[in-house]
Structures are given as structure tokens and as C-alpha cells.
Protein backbone atom coordinates (compact mmCIF):
# COMPACT_ATOMS: atom_id res chain seq x y z
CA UNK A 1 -12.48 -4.11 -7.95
CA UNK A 2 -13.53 -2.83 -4.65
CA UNK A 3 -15.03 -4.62 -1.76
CA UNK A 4 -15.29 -5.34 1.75
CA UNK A 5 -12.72 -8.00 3.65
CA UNK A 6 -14.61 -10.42 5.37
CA UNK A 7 -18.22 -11.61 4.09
CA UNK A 8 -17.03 -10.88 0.61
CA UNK A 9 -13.54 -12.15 0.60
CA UNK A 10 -13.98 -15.02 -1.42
CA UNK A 11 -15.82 -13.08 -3.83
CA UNK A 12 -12.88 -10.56 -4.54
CA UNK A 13 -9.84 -13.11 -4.02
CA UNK A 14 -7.91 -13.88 -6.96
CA UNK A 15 -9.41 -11.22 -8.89
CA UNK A 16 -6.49 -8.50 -9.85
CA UNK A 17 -7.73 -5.23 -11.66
CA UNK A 18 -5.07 -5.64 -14.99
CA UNK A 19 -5.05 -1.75 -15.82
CA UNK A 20 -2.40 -1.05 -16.53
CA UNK A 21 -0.77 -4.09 -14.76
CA UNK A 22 -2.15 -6.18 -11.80
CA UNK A 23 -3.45 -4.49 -8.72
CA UNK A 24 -5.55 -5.28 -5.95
CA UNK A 25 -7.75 -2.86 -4.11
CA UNK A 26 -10.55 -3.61 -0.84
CA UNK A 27 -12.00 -0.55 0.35
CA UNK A 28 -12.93 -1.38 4.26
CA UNK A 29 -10.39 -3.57 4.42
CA UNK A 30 -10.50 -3.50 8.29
CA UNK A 31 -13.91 -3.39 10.74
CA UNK A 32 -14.66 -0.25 12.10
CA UNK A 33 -13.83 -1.43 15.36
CA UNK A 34 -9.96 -2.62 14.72
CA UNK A 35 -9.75 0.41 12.58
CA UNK A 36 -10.98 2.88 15.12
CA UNK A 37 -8.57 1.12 18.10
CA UNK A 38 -5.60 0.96 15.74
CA UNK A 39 -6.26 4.80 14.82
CA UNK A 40 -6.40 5.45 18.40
CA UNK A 41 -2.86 3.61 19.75
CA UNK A 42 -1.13 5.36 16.66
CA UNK A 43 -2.41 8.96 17.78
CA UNK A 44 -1.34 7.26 21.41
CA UNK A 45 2.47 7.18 20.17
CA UNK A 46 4.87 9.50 19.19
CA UNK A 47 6.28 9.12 15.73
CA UNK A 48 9.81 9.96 14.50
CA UNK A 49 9.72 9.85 11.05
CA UNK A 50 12.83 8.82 9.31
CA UNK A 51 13.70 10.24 5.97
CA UNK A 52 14.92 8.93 2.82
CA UNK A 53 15.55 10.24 -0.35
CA UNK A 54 14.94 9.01 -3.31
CA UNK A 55 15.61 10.97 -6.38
CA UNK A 56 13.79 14.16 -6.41
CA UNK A 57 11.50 12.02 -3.60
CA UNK A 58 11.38 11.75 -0.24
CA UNK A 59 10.65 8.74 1.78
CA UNK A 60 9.01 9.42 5.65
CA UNK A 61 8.85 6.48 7.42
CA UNK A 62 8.23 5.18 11.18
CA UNK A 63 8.09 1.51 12.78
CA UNK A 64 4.51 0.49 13.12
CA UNK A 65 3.46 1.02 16.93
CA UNK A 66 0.01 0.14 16.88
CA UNK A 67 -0.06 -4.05 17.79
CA UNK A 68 -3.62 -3.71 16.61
CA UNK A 69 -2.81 -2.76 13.27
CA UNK A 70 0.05 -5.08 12.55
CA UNK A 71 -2.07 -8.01 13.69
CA UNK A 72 -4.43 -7.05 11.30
CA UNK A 73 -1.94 -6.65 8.72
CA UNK A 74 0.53 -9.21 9.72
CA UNK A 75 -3.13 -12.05 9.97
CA UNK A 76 -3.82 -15.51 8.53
CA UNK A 77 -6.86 -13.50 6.63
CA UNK A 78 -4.35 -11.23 5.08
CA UNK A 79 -1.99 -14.17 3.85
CA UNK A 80 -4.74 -15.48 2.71
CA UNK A 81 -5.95 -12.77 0.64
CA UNK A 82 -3.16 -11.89 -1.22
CA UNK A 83 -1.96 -15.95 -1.83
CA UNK A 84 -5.38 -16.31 -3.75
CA UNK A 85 -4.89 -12.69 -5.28
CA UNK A 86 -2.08 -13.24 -6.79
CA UNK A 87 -1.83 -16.85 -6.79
CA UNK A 88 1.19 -17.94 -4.88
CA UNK A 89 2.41 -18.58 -1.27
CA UNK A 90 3.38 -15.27 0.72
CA UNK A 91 4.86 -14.52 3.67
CA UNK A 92 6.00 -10.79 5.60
CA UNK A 93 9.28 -9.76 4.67
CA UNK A 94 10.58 -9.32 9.07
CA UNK A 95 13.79 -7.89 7.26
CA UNK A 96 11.14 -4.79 6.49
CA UNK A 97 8.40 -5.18 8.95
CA UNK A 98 5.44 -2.92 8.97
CA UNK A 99 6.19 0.76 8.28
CA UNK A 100 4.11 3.30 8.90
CA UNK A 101 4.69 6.07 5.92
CA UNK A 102 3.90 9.84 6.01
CA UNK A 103 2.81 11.96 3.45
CA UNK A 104 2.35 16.13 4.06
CA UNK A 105 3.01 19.66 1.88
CA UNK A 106 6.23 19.47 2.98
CA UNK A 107 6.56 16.68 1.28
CA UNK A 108 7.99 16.61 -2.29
CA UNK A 109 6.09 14.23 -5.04
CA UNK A 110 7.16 10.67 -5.19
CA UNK A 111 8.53 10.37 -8.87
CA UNK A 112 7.97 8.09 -11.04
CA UNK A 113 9.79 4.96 -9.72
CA UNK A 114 9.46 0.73 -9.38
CA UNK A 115 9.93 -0.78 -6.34
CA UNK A 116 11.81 -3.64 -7.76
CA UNK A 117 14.92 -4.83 -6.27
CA UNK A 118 16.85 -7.93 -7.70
CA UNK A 119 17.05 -11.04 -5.92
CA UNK A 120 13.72 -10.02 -4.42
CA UNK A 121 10.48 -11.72 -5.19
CA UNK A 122 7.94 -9.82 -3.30
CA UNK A 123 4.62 -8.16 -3.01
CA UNK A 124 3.97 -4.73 -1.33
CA UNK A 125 0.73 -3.79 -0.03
CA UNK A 126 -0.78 -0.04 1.77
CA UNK A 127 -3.14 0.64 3.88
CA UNK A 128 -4.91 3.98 3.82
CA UNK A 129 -5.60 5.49 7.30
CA UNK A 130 -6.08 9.39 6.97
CA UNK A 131 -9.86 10.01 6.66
CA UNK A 132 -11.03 13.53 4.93
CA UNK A 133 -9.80 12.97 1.48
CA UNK A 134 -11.32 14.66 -1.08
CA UNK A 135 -9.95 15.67 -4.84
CA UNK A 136 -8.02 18.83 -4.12
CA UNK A 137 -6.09 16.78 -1.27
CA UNK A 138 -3.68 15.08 -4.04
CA UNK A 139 -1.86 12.24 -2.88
CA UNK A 140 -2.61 9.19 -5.43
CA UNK A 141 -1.47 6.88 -6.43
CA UNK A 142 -0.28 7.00 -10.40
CA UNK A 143 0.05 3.85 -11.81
CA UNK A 144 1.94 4.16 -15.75
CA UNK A 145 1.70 1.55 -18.58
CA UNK A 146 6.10 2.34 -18.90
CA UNK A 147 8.62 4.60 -17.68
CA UNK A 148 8.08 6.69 -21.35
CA UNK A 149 4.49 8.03 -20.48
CA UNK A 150 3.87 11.78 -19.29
CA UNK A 151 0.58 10.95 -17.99
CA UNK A 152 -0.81 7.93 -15.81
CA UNK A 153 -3.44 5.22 -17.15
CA UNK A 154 -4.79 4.67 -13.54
CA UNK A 155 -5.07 6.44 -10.42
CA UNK A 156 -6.12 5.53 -6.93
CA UNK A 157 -7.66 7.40 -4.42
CA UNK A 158 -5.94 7.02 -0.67
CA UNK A 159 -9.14 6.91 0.73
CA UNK A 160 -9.44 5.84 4.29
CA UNK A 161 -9.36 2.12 4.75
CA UNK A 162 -8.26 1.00 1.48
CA UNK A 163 -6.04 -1.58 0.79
CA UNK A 164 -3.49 -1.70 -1.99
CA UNK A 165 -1.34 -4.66 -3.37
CA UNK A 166 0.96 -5.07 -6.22
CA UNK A 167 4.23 -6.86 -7.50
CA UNK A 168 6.99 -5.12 -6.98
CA UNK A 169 8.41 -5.74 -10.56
CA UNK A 170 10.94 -3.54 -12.73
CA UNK A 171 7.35 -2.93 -15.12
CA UNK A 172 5.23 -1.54 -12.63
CA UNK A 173 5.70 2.00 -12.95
CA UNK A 174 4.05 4.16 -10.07
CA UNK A 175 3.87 7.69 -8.99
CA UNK A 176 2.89 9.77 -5.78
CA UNK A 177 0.68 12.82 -5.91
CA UNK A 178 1.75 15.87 -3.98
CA UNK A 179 -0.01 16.48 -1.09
CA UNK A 180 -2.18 19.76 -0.54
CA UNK A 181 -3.48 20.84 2.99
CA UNK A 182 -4.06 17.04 4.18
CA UNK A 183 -1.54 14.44 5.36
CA UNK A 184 -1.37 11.16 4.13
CA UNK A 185 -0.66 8.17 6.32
CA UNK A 186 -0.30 4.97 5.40
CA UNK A 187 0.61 1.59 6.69
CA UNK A 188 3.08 -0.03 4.10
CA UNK A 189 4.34 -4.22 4.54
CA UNK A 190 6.12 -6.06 2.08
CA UNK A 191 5.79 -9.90 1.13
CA UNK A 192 8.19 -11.96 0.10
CA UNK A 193 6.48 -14.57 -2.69
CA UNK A 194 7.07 -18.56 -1.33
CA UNK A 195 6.31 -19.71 -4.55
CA UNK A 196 9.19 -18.83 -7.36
CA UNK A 197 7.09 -19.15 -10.41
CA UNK A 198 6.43 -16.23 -12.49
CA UNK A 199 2.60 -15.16 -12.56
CA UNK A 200 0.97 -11.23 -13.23
């Protein structure tokens, strides 16, 4: 389910494509405006990315610079989106902030993985920001019915301006695409779930 944040918000919240587990994704997630000011202030900044390994992954991450961005991120609209999405109370994890994450050939694929961590209730959500994606660019997102399958039942495009949510539970297996001849930056932000009862 794809759509635009703002006239058709109420349209798309609450409703979670199930394939193979519950996911939301808004393509133009931000206006034009906030996304071309935001795009500006982060090629404004200088980036150190900070690396972490994972496996046979690599994790590059920065601090979010851009107060544009995180205000857009970090808004009562957001909140709002993902509370009806997924049907509970949310609130950003400050522990994590928002992360800008960096994707490049350099950059080894992100195995297969979950991003759950006990004694964490939480929802993580992306925001896609390079523009000039096309096929041979890699860089999707794999999602896998189980950590047993060879081959994913969904993939998402990192097109520019779409926004990705998800559980982070211990079935929600996921994958990252290598990267060929594009980088891939994102905006990543994590929310910890208010409301302790178990839903999708």
C-alpha cells in the first residue's frame, strides 16, 4: 500500500501490507519542499560515518544533522501515523535518536538478520532520500517468511521519499541488497511501543 502523507493519511492509516508479515510503506512521505530543504542542510554538513559490524554486515551510521528532517520525522503527524498503523501508542526511542544510515559498493550486503532485541518493544521506520534508483542499483529491502528461506517473498524498492515501518520482532526476517554504482541513504528512527499488548 502506497500513498501520499497528508491528504490521504487517513486513507492509508491502519492499513499494514501482511506479506510476508506487517509492513507499512508511503511513497512521498514528505512535501517537496521539506524534502528539498532537508536534502539541502544534509549536503550542508559533513558526515562521519560510524561503523558497525554485524556478522558478515556492516552498519554506517551518522547522527541526523538536518533539524528539518528530524522534525519531520520526530512530528505529531508521524506519531500519528504509525499509532493508527499499527494500532498502539508510540513514542521515539531518544536512547537511539535519528540516524542517518549509509549504504555504497564498499559496502558489504546486510545479511539476513531481525532487529529484535529483548526487553524492547519497538517499531523501526526508514526514510529513503537518495534519488536515481533504478533496478541495477540493488539496495532493497528483502523481507523473508523465516530464517530457513534462500529467497525473499517481498522486496522493496529504496526509492526516494519512501517511508518504511515494521516491528522489530525475532519473526521478521529482513535482508539488504548490495549496492552497485549508487549510494543509499537513509534516515532510520526507532519507536518504542506505549502500549504493551501484543498486535501484528
Amino acid at each position: 500500500m502506497m500513498a501520499s502523507l497528508g491528504s490521504k493519511q487517513e486513507e492509508c492509516a491502519g492499513k499494514l501490507s501482511a506479506h510476508p508479515w506487517p509492513h507499512l510503506i508511503l511513497d512521498n512521505f514528505l512535501t517537496q519542499r521539506v524534502l528539498s530543504r532537508s536534502l539541502l542542510e544534509i549536503r550542508s554538513d559533513t558526515y562521519d560515518y560510524e561503523l558497525e559490524s554485524r556478522g558478515t554486515g556492516r552498519i554506517e551510521f551518522s547522527l541526523l544533522k538536518s533539524k528539518t528532517l528530524w522534525r519531520a520525522i520526530y512530528s505529531r503527524r508521524t506519531i500519528s501515523l504509525l499509532s493508527s498503523a499499527f494500532g498502539m501508542g508510540v513514542k521515539l526511542d531518544r536512547d537511539n535518536w535519528v540516524q542517518l544510515r549509509r549504504m555504497n559498493e564498499d559496502t558489504p550486503e546486510f545479511p539476513l538478520h531481525n532487529d529484535f532485541t529483548s526487553n524492547q518493544n519497538s517499531i523501526a521506520s526508514f526514510l529513503y532520500l537518495s534519488n536515481g534508483w533504478d533496478e541495477s542499483c540493488g539496495g532493497r529491502l528483502r523481507l523473508f517468511k523465516s530464517d530457513k528461506d534462500c529467497s525473499p517473498s517481498a522486496s522493496i524498492d529504496p526509492i526516494q521519499n519512501r517511508f518504511i515501518a515494521f516491528r522489530t520482532k525475532s519473526c521478521h526476517w529482513h535482508s539488504v541488497e548490495k549496492v552497485s554504482g549508487w549510494e543509499r541513504i537513509s534516515a532510520l528512527a526507532l519507536w518504542t511501543v506505549e502500549d504493551p499488548h501484543d498486535s501484528p
